[in-house]
PDB file of N, CA and C in Angstrom:
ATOM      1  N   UNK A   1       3.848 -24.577  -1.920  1.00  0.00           N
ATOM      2  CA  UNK A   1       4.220 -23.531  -1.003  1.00  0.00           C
ATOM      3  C   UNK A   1       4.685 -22.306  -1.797  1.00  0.00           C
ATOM      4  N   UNK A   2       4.186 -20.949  -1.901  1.00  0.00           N
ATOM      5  CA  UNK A   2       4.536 -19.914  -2.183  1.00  0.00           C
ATOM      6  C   UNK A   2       5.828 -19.073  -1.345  1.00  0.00           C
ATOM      7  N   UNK A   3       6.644 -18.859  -2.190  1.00  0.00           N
ATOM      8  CA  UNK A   3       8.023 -18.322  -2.002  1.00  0.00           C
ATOM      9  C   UNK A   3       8.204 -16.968  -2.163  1.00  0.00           C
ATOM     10  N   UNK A   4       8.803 -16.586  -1.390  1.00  0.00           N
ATOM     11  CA  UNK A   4       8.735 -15.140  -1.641  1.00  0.00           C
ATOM     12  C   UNK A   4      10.223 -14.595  -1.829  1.00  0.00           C
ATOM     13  N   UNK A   5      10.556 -13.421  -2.609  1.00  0.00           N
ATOM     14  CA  UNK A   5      12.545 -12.868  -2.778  1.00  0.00           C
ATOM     15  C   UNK A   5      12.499 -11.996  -1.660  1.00  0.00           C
ATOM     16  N   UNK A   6      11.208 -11.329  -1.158  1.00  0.00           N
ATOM     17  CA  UNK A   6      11.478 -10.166  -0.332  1.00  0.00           C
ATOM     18  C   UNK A   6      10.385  -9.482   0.707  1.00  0.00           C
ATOM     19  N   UNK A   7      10.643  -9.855   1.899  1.00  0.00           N
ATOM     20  CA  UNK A   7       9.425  -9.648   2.465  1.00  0.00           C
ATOM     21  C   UNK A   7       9.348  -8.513   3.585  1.00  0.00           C
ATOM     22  N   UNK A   8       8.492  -7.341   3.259  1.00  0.00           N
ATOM     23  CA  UNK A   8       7.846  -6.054   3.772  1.00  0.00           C
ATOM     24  C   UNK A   8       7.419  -6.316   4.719  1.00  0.00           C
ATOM     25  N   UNK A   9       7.095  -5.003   5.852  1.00  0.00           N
ATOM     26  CA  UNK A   9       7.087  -5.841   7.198  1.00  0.00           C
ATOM     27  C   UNK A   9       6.217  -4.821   7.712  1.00  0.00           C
ATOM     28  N   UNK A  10       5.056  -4.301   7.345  1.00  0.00           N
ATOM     29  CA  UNK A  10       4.229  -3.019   7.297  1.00  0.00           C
ATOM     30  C   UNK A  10       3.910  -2.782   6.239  1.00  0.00           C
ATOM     31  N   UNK A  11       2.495  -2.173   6.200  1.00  0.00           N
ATOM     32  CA  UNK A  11       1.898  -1.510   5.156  1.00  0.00           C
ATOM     33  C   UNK A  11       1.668  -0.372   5.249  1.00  0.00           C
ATOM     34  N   UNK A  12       1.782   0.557   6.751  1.00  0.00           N
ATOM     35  CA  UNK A  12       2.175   1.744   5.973  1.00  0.00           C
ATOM     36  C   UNK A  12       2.203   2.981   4.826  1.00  0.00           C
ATOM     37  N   UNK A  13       2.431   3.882   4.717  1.00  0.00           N
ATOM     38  CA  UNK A  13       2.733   4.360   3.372  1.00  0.00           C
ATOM     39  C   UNK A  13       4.448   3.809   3.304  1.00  0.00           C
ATOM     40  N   UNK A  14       5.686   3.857   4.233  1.00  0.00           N
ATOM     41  CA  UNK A  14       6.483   3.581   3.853  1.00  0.00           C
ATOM     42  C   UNK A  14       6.278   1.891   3.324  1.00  0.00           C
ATOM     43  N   UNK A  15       5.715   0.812   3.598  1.00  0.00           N
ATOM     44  CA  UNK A  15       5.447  -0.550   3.053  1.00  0.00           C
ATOM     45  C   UNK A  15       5.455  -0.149   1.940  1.00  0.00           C
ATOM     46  N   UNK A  16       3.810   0.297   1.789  1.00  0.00           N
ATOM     47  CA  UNK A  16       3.359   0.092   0.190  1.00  0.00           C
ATOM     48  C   UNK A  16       4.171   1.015  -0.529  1.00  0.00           C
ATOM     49  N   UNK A  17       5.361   2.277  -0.590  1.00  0.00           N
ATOM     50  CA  UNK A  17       5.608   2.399  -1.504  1.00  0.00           C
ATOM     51  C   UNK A  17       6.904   1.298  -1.679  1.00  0.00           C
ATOM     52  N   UNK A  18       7.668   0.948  -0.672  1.00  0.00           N
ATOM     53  CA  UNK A  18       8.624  -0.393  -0.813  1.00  0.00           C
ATOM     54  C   UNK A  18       7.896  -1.182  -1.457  1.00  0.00           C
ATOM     55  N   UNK A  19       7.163  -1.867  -1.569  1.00  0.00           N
ATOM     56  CA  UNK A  19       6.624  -2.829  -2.601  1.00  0.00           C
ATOM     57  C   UNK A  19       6.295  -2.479  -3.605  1.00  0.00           C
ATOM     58  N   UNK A  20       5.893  -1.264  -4.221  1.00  0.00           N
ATOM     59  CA  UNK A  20       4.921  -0.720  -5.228  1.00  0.00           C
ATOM     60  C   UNK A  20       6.662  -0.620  -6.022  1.00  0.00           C
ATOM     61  N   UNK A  21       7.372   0.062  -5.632  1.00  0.00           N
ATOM     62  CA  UNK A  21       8.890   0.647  -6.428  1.00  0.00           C
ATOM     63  C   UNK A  21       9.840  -0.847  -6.122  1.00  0.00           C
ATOM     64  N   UNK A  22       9.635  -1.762  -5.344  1.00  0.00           N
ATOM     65  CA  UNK A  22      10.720  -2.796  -5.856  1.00  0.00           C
ATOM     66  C   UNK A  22      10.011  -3.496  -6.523  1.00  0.00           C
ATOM     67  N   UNK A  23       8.324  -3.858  -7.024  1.00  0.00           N
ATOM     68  CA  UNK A  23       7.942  -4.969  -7.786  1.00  0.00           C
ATOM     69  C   UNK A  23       8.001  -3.597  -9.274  1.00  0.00           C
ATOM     70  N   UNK A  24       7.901  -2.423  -9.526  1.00  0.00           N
ATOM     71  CA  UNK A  24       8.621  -2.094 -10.446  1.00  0.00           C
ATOM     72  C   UNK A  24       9.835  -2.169 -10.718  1.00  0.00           C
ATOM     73  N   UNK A  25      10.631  -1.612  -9.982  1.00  0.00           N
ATOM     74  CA  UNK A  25      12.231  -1.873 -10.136  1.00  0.00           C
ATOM     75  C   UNK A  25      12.590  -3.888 -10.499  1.00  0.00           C
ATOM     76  N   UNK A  26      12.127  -4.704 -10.082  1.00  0.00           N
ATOM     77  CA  UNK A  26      11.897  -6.368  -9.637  1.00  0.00           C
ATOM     78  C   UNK A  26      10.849  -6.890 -10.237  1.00  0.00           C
ATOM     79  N   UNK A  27      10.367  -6.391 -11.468  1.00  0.00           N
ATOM     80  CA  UNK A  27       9.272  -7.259 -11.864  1.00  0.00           C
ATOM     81  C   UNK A  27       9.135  -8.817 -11.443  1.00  0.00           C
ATOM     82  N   UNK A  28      10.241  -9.299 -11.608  1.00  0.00           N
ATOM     83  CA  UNK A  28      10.726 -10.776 -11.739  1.00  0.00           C
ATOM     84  C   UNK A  28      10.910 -11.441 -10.498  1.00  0.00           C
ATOM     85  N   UNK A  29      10.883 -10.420  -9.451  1.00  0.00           N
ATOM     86  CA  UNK A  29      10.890 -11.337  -7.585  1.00  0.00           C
ATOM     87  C   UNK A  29       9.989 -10.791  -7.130  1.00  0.00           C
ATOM     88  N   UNK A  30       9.362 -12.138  -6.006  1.00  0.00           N
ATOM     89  CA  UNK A  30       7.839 -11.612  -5.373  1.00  0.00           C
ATOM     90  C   UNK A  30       7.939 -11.435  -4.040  1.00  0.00           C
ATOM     91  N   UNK A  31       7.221 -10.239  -3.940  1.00  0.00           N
ATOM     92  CA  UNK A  31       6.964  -9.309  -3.132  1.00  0.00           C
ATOM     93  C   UNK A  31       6.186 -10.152  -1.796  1.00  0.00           C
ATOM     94  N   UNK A  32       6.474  -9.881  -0.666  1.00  0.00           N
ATOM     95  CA  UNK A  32       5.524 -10.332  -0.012  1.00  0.00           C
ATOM     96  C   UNK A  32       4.918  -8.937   1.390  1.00  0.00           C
ATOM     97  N   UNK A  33       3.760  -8.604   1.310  1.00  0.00           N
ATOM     98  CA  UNK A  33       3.858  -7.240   2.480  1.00  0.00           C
ATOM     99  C   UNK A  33       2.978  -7.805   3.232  1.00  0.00           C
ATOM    100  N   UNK A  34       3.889  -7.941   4.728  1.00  0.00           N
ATOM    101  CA  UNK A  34       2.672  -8.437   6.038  1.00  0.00           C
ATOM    102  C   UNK A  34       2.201  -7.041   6.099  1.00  0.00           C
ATOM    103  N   UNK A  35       0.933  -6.776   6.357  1.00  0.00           N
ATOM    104  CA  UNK A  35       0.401  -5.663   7.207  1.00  0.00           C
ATOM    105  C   UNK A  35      -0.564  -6.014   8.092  1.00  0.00           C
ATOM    106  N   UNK A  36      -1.326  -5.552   8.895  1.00  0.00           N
ATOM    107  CA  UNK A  36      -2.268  -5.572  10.094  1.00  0.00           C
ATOM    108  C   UNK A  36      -3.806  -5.069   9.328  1.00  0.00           C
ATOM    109  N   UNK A  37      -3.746  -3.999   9.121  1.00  0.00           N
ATOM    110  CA  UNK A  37      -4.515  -3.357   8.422  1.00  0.00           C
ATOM    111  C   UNK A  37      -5.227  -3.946   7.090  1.00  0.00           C
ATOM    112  N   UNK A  38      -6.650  -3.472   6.802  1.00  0.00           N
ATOM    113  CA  UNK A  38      -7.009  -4.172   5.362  1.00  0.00           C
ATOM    114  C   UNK A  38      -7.044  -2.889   4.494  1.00  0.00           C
ATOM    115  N   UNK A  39      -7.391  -1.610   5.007  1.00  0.00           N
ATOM    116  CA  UNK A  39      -7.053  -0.467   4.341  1.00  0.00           C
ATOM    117  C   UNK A  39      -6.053   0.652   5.251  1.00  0.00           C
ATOM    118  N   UNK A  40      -5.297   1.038   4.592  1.00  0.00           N
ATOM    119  CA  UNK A  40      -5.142   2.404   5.553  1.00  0.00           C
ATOM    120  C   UNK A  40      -5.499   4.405   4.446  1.00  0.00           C
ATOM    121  N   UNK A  41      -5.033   4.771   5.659  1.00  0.00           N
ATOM    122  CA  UNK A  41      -5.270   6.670   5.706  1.00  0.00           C
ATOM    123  C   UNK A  41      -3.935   6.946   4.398  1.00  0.00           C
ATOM    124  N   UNK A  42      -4.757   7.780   3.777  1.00  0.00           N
ATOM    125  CA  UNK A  42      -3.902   8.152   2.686  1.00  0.00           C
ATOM    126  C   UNK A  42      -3.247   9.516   3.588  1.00  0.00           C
ATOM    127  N   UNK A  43      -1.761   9.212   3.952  1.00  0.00           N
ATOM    128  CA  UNK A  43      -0.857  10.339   4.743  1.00  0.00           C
ATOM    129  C   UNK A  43      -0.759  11.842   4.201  1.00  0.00           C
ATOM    130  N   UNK A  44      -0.719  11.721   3.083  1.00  0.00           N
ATOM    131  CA  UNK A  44      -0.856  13.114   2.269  1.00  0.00           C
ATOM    132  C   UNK A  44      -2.307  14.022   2.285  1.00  0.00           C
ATOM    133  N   UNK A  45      -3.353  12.788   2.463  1.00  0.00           N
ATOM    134  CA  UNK A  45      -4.512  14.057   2.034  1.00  0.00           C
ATOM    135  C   UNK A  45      -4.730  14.015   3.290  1.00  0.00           C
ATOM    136  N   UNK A  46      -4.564  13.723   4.627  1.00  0.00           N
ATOM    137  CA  UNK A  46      -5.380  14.188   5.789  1.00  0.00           C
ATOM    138  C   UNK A  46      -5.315  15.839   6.181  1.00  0.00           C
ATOM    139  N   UNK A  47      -4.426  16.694   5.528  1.00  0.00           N
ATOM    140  CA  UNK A  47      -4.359  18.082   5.741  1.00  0.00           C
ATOM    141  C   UNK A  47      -5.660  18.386   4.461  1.00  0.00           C
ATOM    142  N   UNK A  48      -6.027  17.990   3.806  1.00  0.00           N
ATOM    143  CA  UNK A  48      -6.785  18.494   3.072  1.00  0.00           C
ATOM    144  C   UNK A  48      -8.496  18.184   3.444  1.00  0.00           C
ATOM    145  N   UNK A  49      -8.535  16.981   4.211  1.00  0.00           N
ATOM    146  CA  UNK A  49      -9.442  16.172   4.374  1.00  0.00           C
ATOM    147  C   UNK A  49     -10.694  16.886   4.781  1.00  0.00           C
ATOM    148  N   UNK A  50     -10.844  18.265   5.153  1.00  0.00           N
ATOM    149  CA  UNK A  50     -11.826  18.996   5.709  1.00  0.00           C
ATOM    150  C   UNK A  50     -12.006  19.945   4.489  1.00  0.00           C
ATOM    151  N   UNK A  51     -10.947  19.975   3.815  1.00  0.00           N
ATOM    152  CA  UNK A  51     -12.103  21.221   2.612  1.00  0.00           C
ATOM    153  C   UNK A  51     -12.250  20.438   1.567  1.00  0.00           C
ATOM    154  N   UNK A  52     -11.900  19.350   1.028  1.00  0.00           N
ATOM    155  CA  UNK A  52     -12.318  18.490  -0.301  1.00  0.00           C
ATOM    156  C   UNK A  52     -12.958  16.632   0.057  1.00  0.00           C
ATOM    157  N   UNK A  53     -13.202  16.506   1.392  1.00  0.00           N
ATOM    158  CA  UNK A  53     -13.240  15.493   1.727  1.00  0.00           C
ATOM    159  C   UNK A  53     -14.860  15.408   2.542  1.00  0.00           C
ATOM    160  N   UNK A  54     -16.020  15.005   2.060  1.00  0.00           N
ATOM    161  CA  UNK A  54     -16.895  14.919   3.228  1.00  0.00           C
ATOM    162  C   UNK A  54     -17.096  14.364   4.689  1.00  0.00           C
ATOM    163  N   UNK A  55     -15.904  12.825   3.867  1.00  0.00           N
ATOM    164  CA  UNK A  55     -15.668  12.399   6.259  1.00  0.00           C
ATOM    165  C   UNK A  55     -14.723  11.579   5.429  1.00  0.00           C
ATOM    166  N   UNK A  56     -14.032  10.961   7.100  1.00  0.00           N
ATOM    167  CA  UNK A  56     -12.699  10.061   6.885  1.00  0.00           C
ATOM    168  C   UNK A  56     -12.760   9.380   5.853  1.00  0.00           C
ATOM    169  N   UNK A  57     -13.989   8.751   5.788  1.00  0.00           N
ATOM    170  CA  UNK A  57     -14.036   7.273   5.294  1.00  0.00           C
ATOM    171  C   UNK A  57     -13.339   7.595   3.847  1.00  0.00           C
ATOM    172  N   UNK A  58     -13.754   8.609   3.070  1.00  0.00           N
ATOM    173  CA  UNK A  58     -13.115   8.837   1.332  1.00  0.00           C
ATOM    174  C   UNK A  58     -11.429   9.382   1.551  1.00  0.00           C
ATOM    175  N   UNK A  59     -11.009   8.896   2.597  1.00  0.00           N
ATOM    176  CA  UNK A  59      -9.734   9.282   2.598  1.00  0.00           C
ATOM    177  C   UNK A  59      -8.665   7.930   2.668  1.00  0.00           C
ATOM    178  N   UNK A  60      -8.904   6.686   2.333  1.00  0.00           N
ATOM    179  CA  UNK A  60      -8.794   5.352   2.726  1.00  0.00           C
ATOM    180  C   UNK A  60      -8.164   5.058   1.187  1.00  0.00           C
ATOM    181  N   UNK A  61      -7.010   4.801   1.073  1.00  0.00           N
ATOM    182  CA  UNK A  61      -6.712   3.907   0.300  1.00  0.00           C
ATOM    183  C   UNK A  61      -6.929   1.816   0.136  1.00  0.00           C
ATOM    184  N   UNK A  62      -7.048   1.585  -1.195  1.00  0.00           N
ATOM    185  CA  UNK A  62      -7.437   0.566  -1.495  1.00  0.00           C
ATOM    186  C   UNK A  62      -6.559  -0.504  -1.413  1.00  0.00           C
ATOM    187  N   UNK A  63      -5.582  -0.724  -0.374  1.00  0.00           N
ATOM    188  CA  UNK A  63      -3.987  -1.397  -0.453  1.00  0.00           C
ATOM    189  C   UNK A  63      -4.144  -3.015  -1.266  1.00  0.00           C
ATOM    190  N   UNK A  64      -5.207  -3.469  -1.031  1.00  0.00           N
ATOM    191  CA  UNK A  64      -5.355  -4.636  -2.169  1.00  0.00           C
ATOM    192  C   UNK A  64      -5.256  -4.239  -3.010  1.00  0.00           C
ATOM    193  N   UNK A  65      -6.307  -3.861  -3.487  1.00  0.00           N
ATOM    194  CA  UNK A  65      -6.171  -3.306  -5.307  1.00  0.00           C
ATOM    195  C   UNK A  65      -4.966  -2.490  -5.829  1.00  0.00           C
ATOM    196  N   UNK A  66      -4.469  -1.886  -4.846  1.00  0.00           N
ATOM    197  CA  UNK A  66      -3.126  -1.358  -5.366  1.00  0.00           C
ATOM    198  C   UNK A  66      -2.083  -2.144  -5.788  1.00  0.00           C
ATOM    199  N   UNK A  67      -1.753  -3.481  -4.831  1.00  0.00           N
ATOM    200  CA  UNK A  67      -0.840  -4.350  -4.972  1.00  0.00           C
ATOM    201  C   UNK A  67      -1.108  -5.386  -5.606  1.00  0.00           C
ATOM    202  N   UNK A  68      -2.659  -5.568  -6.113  1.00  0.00           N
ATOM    203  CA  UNK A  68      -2.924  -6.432  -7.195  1.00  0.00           C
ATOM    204  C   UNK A  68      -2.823  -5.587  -8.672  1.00  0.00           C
ATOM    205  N   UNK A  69      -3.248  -4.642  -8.903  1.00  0.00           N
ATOM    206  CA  UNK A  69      -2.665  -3.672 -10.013  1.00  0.00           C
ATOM    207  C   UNK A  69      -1.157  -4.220  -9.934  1.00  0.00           C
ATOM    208  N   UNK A  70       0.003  -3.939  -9.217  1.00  0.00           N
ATOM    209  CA  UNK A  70       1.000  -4.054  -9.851  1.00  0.00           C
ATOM    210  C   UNK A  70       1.772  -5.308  -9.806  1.00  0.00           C
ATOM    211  N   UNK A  71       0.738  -6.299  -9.476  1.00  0.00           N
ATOM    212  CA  UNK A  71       1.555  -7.945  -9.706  1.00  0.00           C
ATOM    213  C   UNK A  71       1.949  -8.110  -8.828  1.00  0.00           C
TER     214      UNK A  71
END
């Protein structure tokens, strides 16, 4: 059975940066983040999304690969 020190309750941008800054700050306790979602909207670039963006879809962060990057 996998154990977890601390468990996130959204993924979000507020989730993933709670997990991203306590498994830095916490190398050593594991993270656990429920989310709903398998990707979400990167919150920052949707104001930009019409002059550097061709459609939604390149505006999607990779929330797996992010949270497998940092352990």
């Amino acid at each position: 059975m996998k154990t977890t020190d601390v468990l996130i309750i959204g993924g979000s941008a507020a989730g993933m940066v709670a997990a991203l800054t306590g498994k830095a700050s916490w190398p050593k306790k594991n993270f656990t983040l429920v989310k709903k979602q398998k990707e979400m909207m990167v919150p920052c670039g949707i104001p930009y999304i019409f002059g550097t963006l061709d459609c939604s879809d390149q505006n999607i962060m990779p929330v797996d690969t992010m949270l497998s990057k940092a352990g």
